[in-house]
C-alpha atoms as a PDB file:
ATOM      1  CA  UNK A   1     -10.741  -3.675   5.980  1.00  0.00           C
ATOM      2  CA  UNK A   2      -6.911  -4.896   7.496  1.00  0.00           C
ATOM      3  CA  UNK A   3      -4.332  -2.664   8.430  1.00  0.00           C
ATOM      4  CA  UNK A   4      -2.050  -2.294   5.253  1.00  0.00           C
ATOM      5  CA  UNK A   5       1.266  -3.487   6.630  1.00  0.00           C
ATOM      6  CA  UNK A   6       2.497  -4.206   3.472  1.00  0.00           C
ATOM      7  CA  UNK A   7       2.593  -0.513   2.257  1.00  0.00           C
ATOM      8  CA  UNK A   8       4.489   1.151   5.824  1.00  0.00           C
ATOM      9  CA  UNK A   9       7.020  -1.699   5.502  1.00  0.00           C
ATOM     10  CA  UNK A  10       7.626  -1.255   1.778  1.00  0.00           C
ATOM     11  CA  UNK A  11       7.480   2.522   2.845  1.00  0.00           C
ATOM     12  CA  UNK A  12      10.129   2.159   5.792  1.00  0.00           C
ATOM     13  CA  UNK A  13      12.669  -0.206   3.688  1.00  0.00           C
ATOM     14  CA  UNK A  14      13.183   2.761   0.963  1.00  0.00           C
ATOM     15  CA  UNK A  15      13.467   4.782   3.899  1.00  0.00           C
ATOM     16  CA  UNK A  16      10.804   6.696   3.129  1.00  0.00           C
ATOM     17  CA  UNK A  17       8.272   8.826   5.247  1.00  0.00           C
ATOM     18  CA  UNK A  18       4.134   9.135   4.867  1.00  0.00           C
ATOM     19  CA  UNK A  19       4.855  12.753   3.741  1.00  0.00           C
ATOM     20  CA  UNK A  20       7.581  11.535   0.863  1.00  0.00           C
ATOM     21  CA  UNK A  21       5.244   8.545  -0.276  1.00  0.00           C
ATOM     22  CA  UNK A  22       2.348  11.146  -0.311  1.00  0.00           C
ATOM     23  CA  UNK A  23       4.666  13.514  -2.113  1.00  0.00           C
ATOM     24  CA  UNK A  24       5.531  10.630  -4.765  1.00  0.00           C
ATOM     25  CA  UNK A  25       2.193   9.649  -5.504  1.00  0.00           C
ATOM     26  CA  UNK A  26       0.306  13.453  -5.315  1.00  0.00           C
ATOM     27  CA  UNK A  27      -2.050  12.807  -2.081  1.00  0.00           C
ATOM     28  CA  UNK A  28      -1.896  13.995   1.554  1.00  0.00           C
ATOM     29  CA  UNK A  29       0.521  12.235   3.963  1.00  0.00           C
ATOM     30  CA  UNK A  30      -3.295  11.580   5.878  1.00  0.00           C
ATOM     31  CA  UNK A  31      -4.457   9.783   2.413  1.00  0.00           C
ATOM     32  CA  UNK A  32      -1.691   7.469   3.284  1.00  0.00           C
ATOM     33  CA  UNK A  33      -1.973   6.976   6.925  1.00  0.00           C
ATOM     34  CA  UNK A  34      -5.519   6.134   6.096  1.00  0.00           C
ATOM     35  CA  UNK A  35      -4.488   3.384   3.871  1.00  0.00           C
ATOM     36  CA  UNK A  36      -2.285   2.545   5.716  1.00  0.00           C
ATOM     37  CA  UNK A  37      -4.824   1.897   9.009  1.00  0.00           C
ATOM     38  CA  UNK A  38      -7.660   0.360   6.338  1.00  0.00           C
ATOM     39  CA  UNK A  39      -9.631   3.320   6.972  1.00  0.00           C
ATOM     40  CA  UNK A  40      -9.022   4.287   3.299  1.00  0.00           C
ATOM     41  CA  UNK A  41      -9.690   2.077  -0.108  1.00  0.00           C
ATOM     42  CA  UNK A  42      -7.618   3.449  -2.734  1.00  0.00           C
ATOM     43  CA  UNK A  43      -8.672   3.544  -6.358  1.00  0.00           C
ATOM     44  CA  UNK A  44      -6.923   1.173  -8.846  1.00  0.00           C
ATOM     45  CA  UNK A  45      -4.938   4.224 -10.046  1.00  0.00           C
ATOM     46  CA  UNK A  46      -3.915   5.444  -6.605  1.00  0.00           C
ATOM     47  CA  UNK A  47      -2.929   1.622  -5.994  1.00  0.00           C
ATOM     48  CA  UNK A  48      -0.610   1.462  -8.861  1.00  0.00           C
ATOM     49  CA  UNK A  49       0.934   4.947  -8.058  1.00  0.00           C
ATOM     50  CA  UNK A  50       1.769   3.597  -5.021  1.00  0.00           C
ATOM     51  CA  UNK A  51       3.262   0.591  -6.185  1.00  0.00           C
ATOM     52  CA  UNK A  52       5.789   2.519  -8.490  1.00  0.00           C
ATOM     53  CA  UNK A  53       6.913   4.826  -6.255  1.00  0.00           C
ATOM     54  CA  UNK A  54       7.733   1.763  -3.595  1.00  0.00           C
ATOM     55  CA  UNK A  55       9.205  -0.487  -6.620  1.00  0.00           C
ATOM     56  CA  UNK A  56       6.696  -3.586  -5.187  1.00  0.00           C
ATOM     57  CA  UNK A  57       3.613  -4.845  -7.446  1.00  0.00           C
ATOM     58  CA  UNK A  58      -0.209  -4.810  -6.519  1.00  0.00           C
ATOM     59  CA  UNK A  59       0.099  -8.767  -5.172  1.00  0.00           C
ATOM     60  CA  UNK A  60       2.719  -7.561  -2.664  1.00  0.00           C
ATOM     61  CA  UNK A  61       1.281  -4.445  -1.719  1.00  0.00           C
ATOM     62  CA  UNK A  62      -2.830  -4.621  -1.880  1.00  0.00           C
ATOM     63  CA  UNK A  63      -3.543  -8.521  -2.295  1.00  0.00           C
ATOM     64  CA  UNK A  64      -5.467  -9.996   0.434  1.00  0.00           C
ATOM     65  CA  UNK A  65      -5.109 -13.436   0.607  1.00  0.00           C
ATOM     66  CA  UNK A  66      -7.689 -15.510   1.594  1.00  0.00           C
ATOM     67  CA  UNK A  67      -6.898 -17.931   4.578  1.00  0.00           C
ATOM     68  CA  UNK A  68      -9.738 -19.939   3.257  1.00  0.00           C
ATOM     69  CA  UNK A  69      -8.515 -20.258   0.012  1.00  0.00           C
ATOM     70  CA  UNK A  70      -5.743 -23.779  -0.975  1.00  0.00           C
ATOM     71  CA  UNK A  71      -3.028 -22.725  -2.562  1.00  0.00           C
ATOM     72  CA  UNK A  72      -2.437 -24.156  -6.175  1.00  0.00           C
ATOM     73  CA  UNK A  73       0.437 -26.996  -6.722  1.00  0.00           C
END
């Protein structure tokens, strides 16, 4: 599992700490420094919690994509 970039950046442009995301979504701040590290796979719920609180959607925040994979036209 990747690093989640996606979530600290999100997370730092709302000027927001671990501790105030974790606070926002009912976790522990170390729930989200584990998801944050890809040491932690969040359920589907969590996911979307996460997403609100940040104002981003699950493609922006939790979509791997696939360097494999040709983009559509």
């Amino acid at each position: 599992m990747s690093r989640n970039l996606a979530i600290k950046s999100a997370r730092a442009q709302k000027d927001m700490t671990q501790k105030d995301l974790a606070a926002a979504v009912g976790v522990s701040r170390q729930t989200i420094n584990a998801i944050e590290q890809g040491e932690y796979n969040p359920t589907i719920k969590l996911c979307r919690a996460i997403c609100r609180a940040l104002g981003k959607t699950l493609d922006e925040l939790f979509w791997e994509e696939d360097n494999n994979e040709k983009k559509q036209p």
